[in-house]
C-alpha atoms as a PDB file:
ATOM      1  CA  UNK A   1     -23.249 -39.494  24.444  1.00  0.00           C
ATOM      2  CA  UNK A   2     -22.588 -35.787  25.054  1.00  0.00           C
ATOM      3  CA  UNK A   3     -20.244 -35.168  21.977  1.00  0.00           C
ATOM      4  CA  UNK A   4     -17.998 -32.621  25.096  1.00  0.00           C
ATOM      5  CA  UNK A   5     -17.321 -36.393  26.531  1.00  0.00           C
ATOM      6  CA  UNK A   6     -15.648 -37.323  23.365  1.00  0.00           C
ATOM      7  CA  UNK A   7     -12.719 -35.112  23.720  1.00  0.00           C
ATOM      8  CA  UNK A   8      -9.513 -35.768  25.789  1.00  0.00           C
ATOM      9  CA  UNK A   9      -9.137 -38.675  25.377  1.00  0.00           C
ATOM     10  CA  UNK A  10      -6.188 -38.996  23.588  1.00  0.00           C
ATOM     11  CA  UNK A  11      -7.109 -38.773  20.227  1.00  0.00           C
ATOM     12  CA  UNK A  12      -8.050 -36.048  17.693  1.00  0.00           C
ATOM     13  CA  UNK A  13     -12.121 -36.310  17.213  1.00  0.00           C
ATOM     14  CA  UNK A  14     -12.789 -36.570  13.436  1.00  0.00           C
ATOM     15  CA  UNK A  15     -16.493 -36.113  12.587  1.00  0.00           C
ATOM     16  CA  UNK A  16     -18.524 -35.005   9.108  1.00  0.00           C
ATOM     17  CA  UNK A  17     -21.394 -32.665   8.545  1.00  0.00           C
ATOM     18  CA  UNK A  18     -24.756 -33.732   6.258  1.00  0.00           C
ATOM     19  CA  UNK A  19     -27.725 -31.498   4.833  1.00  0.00           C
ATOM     20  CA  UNK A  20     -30.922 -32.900   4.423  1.00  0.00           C
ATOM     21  CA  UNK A  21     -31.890 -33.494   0.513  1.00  0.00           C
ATOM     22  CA  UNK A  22     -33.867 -31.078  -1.134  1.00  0.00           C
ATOM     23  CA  UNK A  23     -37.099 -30.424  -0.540  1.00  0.00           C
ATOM     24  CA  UNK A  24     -37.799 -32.512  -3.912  1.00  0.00           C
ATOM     25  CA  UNK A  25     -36.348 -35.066  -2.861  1.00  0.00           C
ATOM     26  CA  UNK A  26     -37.375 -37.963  -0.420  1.00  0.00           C
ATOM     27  CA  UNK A  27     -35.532 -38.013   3.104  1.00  0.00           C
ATOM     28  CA  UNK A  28     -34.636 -41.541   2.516  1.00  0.00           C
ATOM     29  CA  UNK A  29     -31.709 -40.303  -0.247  1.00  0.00           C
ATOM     30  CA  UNK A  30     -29.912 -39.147   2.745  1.00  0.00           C
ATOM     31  CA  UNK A  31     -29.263 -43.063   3.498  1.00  0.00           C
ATOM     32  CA  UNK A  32     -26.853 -43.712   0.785  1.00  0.00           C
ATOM     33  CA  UNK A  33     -24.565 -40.764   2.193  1.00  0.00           C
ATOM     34  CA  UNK A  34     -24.828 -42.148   5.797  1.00  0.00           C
ATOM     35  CA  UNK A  35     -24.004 -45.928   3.836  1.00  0.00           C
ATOM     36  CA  UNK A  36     -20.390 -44.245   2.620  1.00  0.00           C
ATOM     37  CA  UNK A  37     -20.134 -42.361   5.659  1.00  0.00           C
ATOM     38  CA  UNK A  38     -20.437 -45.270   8.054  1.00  0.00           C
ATOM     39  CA  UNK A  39     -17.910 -47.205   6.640  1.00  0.00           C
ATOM     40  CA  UNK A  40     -15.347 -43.780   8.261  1.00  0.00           C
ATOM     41  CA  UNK A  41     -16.463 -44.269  11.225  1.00  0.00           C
ATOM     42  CA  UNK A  42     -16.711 -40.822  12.525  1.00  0.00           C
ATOM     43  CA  UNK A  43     -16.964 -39.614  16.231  1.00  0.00           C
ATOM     44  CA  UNK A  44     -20.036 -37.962  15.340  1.00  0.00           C
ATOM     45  CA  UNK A  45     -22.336 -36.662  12.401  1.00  0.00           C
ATOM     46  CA  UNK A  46     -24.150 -32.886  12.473  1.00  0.00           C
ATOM     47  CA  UNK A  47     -27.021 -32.476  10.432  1.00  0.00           C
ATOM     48  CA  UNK A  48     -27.508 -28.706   9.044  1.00  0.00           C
ATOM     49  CA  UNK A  49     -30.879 -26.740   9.360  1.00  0.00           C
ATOM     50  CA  UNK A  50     -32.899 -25.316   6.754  1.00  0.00           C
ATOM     51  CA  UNK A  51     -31.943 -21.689   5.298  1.00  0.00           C
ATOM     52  CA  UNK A  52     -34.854 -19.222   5.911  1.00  0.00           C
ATOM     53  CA  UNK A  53     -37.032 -21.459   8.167  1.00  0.00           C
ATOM     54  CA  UNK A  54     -38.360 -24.247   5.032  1.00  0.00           C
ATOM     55  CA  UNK A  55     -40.677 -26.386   7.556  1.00  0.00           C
ATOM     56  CA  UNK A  56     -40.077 -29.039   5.534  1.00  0.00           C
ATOM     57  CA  UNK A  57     -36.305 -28.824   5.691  1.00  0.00           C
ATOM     58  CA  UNK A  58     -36.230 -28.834   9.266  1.00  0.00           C
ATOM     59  CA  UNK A  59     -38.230 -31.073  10.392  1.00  0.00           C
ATOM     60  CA  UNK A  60     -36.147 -33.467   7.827  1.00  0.00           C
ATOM     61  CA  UNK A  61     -32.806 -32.249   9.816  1.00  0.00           C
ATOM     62  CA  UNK A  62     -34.544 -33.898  13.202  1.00  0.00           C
ATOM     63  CA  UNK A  63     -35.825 -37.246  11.336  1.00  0.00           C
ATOM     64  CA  UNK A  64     -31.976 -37.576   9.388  1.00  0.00           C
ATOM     65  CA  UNK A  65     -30.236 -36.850  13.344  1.00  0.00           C
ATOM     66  CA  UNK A  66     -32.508 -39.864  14.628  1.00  0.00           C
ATOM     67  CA  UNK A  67     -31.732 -42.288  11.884  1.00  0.00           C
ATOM     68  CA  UNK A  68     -28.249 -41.761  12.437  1.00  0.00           C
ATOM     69  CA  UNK A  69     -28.354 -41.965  16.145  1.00  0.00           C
ATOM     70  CA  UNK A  70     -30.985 -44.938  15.776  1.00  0.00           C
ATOM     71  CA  UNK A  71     -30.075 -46.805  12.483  1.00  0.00           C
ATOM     72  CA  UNK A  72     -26.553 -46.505  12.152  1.00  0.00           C
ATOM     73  CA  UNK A  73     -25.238 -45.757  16.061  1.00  0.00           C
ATOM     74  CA  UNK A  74     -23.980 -43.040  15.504  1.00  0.00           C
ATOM     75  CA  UNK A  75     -23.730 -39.838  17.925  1.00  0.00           C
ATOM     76  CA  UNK A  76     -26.005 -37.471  15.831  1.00  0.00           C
ATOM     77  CA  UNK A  77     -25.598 -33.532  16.273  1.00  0.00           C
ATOM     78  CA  UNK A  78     -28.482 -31.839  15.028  1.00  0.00           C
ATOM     79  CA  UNK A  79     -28.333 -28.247  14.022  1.00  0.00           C
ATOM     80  CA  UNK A  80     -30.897 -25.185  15.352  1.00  0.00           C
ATOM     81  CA  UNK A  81     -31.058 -21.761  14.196  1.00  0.00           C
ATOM     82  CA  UNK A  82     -31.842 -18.492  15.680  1.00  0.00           C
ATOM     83  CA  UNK A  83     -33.684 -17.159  12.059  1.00  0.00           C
ATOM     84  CA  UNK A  84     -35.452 -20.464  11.302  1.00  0.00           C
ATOM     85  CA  UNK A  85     -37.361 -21.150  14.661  1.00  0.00           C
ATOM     86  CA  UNK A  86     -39.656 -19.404  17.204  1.00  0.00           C
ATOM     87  CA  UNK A  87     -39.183 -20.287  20.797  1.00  0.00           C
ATOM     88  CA  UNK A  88     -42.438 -22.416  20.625  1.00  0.00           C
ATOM     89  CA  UNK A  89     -40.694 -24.472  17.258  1.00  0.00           C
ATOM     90  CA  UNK A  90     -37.482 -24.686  19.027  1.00  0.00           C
ATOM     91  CA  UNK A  91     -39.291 -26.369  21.651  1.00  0.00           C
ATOM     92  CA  UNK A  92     -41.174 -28.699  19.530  1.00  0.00           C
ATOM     93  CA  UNK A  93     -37.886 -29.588  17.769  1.00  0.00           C
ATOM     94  CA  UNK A  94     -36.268 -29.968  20.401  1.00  0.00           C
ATOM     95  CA  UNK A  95     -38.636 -32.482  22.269  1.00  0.00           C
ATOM     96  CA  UNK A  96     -38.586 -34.600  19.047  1.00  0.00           C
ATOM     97  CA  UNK A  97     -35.059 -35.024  19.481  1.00  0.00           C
ATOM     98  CA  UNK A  98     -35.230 -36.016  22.565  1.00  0.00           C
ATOM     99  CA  UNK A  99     -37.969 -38.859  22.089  1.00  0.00           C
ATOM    100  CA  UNK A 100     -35.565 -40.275  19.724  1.00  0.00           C
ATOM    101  CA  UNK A 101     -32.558 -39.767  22.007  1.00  0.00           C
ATOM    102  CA  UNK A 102     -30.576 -37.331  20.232  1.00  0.00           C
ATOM    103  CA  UNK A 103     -28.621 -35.176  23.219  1.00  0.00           C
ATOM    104  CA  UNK A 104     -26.651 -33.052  20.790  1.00  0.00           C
ATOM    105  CA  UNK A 105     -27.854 -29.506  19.741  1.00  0.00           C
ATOM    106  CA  UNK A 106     -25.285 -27.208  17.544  1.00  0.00           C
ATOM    107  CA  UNK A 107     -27.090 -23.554  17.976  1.00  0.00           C
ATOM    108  CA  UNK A 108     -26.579 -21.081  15.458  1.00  0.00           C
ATOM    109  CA  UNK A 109     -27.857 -17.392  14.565  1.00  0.00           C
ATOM    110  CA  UNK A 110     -28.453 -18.905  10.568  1.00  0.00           C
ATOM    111  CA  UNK A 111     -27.578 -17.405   7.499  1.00  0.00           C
ATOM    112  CA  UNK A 112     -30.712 -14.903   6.534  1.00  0.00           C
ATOM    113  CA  UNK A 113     -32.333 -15.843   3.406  1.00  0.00           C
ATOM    114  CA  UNK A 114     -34.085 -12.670   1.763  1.00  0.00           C
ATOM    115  CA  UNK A 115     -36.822 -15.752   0.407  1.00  0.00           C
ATOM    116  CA  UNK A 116     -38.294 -16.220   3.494  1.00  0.00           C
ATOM    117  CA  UNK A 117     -38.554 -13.614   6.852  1.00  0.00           C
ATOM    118  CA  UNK A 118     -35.932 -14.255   9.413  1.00  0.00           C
ATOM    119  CA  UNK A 119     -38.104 -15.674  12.834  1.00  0.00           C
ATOM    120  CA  UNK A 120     -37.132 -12.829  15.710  1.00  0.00           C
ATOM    121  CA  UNK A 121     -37.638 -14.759  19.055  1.00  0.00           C
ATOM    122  CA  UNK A 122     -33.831 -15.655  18.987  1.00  0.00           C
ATOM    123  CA  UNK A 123     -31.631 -12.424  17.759  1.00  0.00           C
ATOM    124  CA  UNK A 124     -28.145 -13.987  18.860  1.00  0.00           C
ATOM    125  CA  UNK A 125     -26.920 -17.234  19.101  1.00  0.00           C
ATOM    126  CA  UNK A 126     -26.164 -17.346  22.577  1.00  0.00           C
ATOM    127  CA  UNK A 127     -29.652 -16.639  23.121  1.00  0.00           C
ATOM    128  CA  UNK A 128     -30.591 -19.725  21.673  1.00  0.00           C
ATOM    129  CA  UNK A 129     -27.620 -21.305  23.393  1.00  0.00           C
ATOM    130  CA  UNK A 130     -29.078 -20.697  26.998  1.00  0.00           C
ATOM    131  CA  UNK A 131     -32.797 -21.740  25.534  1.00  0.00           C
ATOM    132  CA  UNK A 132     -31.200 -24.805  24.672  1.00  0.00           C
ATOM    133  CA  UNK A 133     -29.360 -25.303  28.111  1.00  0.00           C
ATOM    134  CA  UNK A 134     -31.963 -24.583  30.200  1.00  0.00           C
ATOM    135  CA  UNK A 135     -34.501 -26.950  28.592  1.00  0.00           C
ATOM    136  CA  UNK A 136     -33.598 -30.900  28.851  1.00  0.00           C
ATOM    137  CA  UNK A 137     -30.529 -32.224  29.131  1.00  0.00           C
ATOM    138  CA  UNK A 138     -28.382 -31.830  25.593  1.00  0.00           C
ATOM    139  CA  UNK A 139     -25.344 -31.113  24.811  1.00  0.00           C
ATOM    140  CA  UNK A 140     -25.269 -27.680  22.916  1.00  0.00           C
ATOM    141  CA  UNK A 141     -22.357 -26.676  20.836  1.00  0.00           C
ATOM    142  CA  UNK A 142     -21.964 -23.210  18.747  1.00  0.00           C
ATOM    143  CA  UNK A 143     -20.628 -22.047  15.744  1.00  0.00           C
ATOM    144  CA  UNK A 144     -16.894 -20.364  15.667  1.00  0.00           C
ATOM    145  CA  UNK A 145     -14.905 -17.956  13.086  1.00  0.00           C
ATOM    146  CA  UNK A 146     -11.401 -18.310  12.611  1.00  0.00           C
ATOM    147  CA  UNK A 147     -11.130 -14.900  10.930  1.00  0.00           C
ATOM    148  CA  UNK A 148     -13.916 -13.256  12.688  1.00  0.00           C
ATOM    149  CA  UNK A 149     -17.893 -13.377  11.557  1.00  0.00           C
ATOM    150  CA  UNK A 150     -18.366 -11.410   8.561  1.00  0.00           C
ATOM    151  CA  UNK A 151     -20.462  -9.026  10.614  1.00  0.00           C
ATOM    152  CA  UNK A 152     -17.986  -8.683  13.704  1.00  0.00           C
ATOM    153  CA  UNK A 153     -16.353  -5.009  14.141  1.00  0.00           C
ATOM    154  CA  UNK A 154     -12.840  -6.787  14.833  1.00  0.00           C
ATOM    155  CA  UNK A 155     -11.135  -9.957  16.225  1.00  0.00           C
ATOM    156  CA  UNK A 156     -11.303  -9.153  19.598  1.00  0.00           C
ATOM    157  CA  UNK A 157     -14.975  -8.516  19.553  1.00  0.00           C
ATOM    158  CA  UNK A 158     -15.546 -11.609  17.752  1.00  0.00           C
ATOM    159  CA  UNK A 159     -14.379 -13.578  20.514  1.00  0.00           C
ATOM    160  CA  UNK A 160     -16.186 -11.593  23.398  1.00  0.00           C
ATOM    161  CA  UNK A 161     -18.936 -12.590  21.498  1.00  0.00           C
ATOM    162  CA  UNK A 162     -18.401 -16.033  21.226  1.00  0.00           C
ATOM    163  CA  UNK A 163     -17.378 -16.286  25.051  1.00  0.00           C
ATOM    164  CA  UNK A 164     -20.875 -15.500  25.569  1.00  0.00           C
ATOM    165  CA  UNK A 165     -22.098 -18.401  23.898  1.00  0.00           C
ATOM    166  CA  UNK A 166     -19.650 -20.541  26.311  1.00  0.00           C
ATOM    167  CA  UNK A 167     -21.098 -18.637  29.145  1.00  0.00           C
ATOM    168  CA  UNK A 168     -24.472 -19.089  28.492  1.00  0.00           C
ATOM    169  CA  UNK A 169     -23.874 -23.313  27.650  1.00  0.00           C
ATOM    170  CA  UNK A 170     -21.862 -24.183  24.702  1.00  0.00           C
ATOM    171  CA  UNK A 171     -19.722 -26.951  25.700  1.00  0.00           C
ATOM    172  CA  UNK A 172     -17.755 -27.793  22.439  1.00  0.00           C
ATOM    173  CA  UNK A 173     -17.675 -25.343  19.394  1.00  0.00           C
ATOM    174  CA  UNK A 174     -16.939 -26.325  15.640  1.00  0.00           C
ATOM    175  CA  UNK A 175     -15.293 -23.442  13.455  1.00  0.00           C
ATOM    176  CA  UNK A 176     -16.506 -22.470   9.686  1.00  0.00           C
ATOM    177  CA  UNK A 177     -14.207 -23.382   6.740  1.00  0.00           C
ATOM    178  CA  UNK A 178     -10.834 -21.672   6.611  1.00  0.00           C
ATOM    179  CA  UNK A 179      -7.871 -22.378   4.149  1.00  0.00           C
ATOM    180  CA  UNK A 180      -4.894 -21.108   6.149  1.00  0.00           C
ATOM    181  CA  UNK A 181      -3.606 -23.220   9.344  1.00  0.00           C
ATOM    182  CA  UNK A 182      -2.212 -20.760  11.054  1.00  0.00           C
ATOM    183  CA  UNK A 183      -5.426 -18.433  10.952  1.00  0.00           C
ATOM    184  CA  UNK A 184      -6.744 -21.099  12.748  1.00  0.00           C
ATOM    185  CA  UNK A 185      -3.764 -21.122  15.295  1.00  0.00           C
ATOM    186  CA  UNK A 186      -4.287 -17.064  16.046  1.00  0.00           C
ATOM    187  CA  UNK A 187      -7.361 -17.613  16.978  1.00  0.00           C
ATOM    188  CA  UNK A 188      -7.272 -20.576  19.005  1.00  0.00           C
ATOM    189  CA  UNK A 189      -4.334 -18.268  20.919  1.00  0.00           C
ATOM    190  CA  UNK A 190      -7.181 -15.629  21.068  1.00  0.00           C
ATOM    191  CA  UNK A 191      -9.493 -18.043  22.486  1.00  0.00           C
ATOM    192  CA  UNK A 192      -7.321 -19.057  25.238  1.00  0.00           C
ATOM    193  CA  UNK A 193      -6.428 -16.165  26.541  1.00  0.00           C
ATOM    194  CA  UNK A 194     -10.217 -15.062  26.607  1.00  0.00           C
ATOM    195  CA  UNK A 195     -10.725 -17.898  28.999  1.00  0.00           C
ATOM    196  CA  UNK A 196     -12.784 -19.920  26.197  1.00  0.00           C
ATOM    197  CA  UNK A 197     -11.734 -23.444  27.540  1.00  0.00           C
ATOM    198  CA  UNK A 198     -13.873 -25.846  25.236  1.00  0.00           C
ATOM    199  CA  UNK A 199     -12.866 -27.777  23.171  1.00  0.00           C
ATOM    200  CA  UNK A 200     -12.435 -26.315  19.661  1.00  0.00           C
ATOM    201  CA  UNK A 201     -12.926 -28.152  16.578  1.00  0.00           C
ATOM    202  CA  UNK A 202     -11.077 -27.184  12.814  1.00  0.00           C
ATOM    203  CA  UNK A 203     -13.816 -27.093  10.206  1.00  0.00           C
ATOM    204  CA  UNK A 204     -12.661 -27.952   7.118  1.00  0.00           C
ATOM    205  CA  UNK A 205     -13.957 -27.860   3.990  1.00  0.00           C
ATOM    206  CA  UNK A 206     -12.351 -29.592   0.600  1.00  0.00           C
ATOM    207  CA  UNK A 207     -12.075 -27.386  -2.434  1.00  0.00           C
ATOM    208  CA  UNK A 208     -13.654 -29.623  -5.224  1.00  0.00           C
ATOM    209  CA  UNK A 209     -15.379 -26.682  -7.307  1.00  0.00           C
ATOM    210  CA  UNK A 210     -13.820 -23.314  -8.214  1.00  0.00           C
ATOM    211  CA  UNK A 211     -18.104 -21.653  -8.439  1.00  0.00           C
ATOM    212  CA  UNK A 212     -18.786 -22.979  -5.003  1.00  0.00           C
ATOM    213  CA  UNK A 213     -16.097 -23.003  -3.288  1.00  0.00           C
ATOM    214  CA  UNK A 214     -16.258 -18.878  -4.177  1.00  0.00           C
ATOM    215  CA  UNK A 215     -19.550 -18.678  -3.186  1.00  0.00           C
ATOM    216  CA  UNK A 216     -18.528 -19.987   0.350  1.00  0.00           C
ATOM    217  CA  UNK A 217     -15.858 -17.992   0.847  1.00  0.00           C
ATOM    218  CA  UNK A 218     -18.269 -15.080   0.183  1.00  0.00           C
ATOM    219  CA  UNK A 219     -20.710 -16.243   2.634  1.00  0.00           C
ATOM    220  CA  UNK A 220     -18.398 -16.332   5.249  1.00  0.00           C
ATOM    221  CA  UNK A 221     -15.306 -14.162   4.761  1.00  0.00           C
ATOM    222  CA  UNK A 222     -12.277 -16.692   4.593  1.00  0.00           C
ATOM    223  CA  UNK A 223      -9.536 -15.743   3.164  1.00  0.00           C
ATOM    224  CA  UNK A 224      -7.937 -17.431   0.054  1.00  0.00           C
ATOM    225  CA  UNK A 225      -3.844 -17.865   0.622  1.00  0.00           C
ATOM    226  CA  UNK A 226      -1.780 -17.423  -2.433  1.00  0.00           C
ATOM    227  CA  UNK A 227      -1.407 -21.225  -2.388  1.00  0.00           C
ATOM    228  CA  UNK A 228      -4.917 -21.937  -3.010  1.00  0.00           C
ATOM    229  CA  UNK A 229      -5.182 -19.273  -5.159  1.00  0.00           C
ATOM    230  CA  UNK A 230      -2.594 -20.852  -7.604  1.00  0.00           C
ATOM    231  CA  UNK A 231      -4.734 -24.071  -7.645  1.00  0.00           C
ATOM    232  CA  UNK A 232      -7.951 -22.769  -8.589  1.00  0.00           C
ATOM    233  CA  UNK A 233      -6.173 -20.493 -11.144  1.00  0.00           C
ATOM    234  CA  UNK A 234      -4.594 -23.411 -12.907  1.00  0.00           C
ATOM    235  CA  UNK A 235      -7.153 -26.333 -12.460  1.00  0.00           C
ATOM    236  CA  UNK A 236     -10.428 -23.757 -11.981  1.00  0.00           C
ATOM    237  CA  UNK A 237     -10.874 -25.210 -15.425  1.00  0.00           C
ATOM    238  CA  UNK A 238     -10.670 -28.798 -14.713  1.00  0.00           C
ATOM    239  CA  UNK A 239     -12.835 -30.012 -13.088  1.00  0.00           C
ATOM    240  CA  UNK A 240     -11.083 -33.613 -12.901  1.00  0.00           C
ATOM    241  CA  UNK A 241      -7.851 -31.946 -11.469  1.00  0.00           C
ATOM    242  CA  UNK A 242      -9.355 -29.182  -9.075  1.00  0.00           C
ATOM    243  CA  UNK A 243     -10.902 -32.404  -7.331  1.00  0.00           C
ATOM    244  CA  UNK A 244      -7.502 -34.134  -6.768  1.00  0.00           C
ATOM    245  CA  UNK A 245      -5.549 -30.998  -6.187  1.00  0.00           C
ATOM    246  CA  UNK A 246      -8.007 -29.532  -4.139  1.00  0.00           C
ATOM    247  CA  UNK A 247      -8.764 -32.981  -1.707  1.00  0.00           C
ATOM    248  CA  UNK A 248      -4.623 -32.999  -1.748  1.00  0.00           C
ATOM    249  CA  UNK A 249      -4.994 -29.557  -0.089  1.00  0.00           C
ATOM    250  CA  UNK A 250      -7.392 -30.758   2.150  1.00  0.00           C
ATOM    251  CA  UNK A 251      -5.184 -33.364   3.498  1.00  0.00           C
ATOM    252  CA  UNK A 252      -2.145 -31.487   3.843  1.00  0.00           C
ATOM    253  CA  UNK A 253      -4.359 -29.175   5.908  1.00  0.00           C
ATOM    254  CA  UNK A 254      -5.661 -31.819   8.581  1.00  0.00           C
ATOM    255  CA  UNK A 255      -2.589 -33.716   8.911  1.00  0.00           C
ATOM    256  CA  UNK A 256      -0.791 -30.072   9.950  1.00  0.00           C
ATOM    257  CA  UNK A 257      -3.679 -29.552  12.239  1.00  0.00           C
ATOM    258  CA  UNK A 258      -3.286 -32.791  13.521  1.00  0.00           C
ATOM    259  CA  UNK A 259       0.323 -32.884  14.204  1.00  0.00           C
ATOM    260  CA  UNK A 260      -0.423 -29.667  16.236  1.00  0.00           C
ATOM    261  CA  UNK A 261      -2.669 -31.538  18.606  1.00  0.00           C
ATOM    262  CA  UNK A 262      -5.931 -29.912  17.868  1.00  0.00           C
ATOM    263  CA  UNK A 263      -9.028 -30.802  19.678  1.00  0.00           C
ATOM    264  CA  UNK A 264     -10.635 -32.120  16.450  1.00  0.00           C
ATOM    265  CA  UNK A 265     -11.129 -32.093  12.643  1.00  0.00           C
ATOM    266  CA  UNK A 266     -15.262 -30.907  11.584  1.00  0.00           C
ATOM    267  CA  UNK A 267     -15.557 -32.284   8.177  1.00  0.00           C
ATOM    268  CA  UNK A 268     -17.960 -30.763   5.903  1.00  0.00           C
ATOM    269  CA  UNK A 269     -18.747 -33.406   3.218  1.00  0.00           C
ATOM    270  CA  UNK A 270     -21.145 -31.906   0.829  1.00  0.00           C
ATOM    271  CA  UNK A 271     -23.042 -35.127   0.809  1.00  0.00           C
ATOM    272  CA  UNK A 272     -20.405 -36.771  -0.581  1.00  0.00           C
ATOM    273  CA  UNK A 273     -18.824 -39.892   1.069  1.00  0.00           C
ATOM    274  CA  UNK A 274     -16.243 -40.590  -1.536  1.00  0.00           C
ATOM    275  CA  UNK A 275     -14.702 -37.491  -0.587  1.00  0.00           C
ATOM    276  CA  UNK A 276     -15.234 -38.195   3.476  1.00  0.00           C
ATOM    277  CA  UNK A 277     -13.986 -41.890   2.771  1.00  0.00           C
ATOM    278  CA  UNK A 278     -10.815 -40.852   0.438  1.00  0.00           C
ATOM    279  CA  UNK A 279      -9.648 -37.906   3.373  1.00  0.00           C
ATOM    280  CA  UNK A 280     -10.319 -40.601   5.859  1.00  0.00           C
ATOM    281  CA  UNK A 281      -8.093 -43.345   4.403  1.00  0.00           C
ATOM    282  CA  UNK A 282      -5.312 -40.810   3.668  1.00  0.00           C
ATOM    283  CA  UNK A 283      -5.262 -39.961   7.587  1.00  0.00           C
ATOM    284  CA  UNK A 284      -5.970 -43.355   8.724  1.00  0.00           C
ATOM    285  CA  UNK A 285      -2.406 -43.752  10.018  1.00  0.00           C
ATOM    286  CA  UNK A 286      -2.207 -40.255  11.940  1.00  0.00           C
ATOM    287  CA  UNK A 287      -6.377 -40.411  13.643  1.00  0.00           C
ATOM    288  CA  UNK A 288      -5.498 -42.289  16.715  1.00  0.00           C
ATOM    289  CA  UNK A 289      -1.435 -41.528  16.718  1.00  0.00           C
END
């Protein structure tokens, strides 16, 4: 299934994002975070792509989308970017997805990674978008910035930008991690009045570690409200409590989105079910309300 088909339907889609384990590690210790992940049953599953083009990586990110489109019937969304493929490895990739019937594609420029040589067939993510779109029938989704990419001039450009990646194919588009709800709101407003019509999920991301979660924010400019800031102030130190207040922030933060009707909820699990499966049974009552 196109993961575009899963929206309107009356519900709010809730889906998780994976990584492929490291390259020391085997592929198959991916299958005891699909195991938790399963028992959520989420609308669909995204599998990241390697940092800096790691062959190894990526070629594990189209084997993990198959065994959860194959093994556990799932809808699998695999994820290609512009600095880790040439055109002739996005075509290989993407021909191996389809021989193990994955239709879902999320295309994304990548985050550069000064260890290995960004490739330079692909320069923007739209470009990539309409490569996608114009070869075999998937359904391509792109990347979205509730407060603007990190390298955008302003707001406004930021979303002339990302109408070109609707333009040129994306039919669904998942947004990076932000902390505020009604940062999210402004921009779907933005969006809207752009003409961006596709459905728009919230990607959210649970603050469980005060070192990571800063390193994130770094990576791609969210902002920290004074709220959060409190909580990593007074539990930073914790580790025990940052994980409970933290997931508690979480959930206030998808059942507000929620109640606001939003298309659906993108959530990034770190390759951890417990925290998927303990979100997913504090929502349970509000997914299909």
């Amino acid at each position: 299934m196109k993961i575009a088909q899963l929206f309107g339907k009356g519900k709010t889609v809730f889906s998780c994002e994976v990584f492929p384990p490291k390259k020391t590690s085997p592929v198959d210790s991916i299958y005891k975070t699909l195991d938790g992940l399963k028992d959520i049953h989420p609308d669909f599953i995204s599998v990241t792509f390697g940092a800096g083009g790691s062959s190894n990586v990526n070629q594990s990110t189209a084997e993990i989308a198959s065994i959860i489109q194959n093994q556990y019937h799932i809808t699998a969304m695999a994820h290609l970017t512009c600095v880790g493929c040439t055109k002739g490895e996005a075509t290989e990739i993407l021909a191996q997805l389809k021989n193990s019937g994955v239709e879902n594609v999320l295309a994304l420029r990548g985050d550069r990674n000064p260890d290995f040589p960004p490739k330079e067939d692909f320069l923007h993510a739209n470009e990539l978008v309409s490569f996608i779109h114009r070869r075999g029938d998937f359904g391509v989704s792109a990347a979205c910035y509730p407060e603007g990419h990190p390298e955008s001039p302003d707001l406004i450009t930021d979303v002339r930008y990302l109408k070109q990646k609707v333009d040129a194919g994306a039919q669904h588009l998942v947004s990076q991690l932000f902390f505020d709800n009604d940062d999210f709101f402004r921009f779907l407003e933005r969006c809207r009045i752009a003409g961006i019509e596709v459905p728009i999920e919230a990607g959210i991301m649970p603050v469980l570690n005060r070192s990571s979660i800063e390193r994130m924010v770094s990576l791609c400019g969210a902002s920290m409200p004074r709220k959060l800031t409190r909580i990593l102030a007074r539990y930073g130190d914790h580790p025990a409590a940052l994980r409970e207040a933290g997931m508690a922030y979480a959930i206030d933060q998808i059942a507000d989105l929620m109640a606001a009707g939003v298309d659906g909820i993108h959530l990034y699990t770190m390759n951890n079910p417990a925290v998927a499966k303990q979100i997913s049974a504090s929502i349970a009552s509000i997914r299909n309300v």
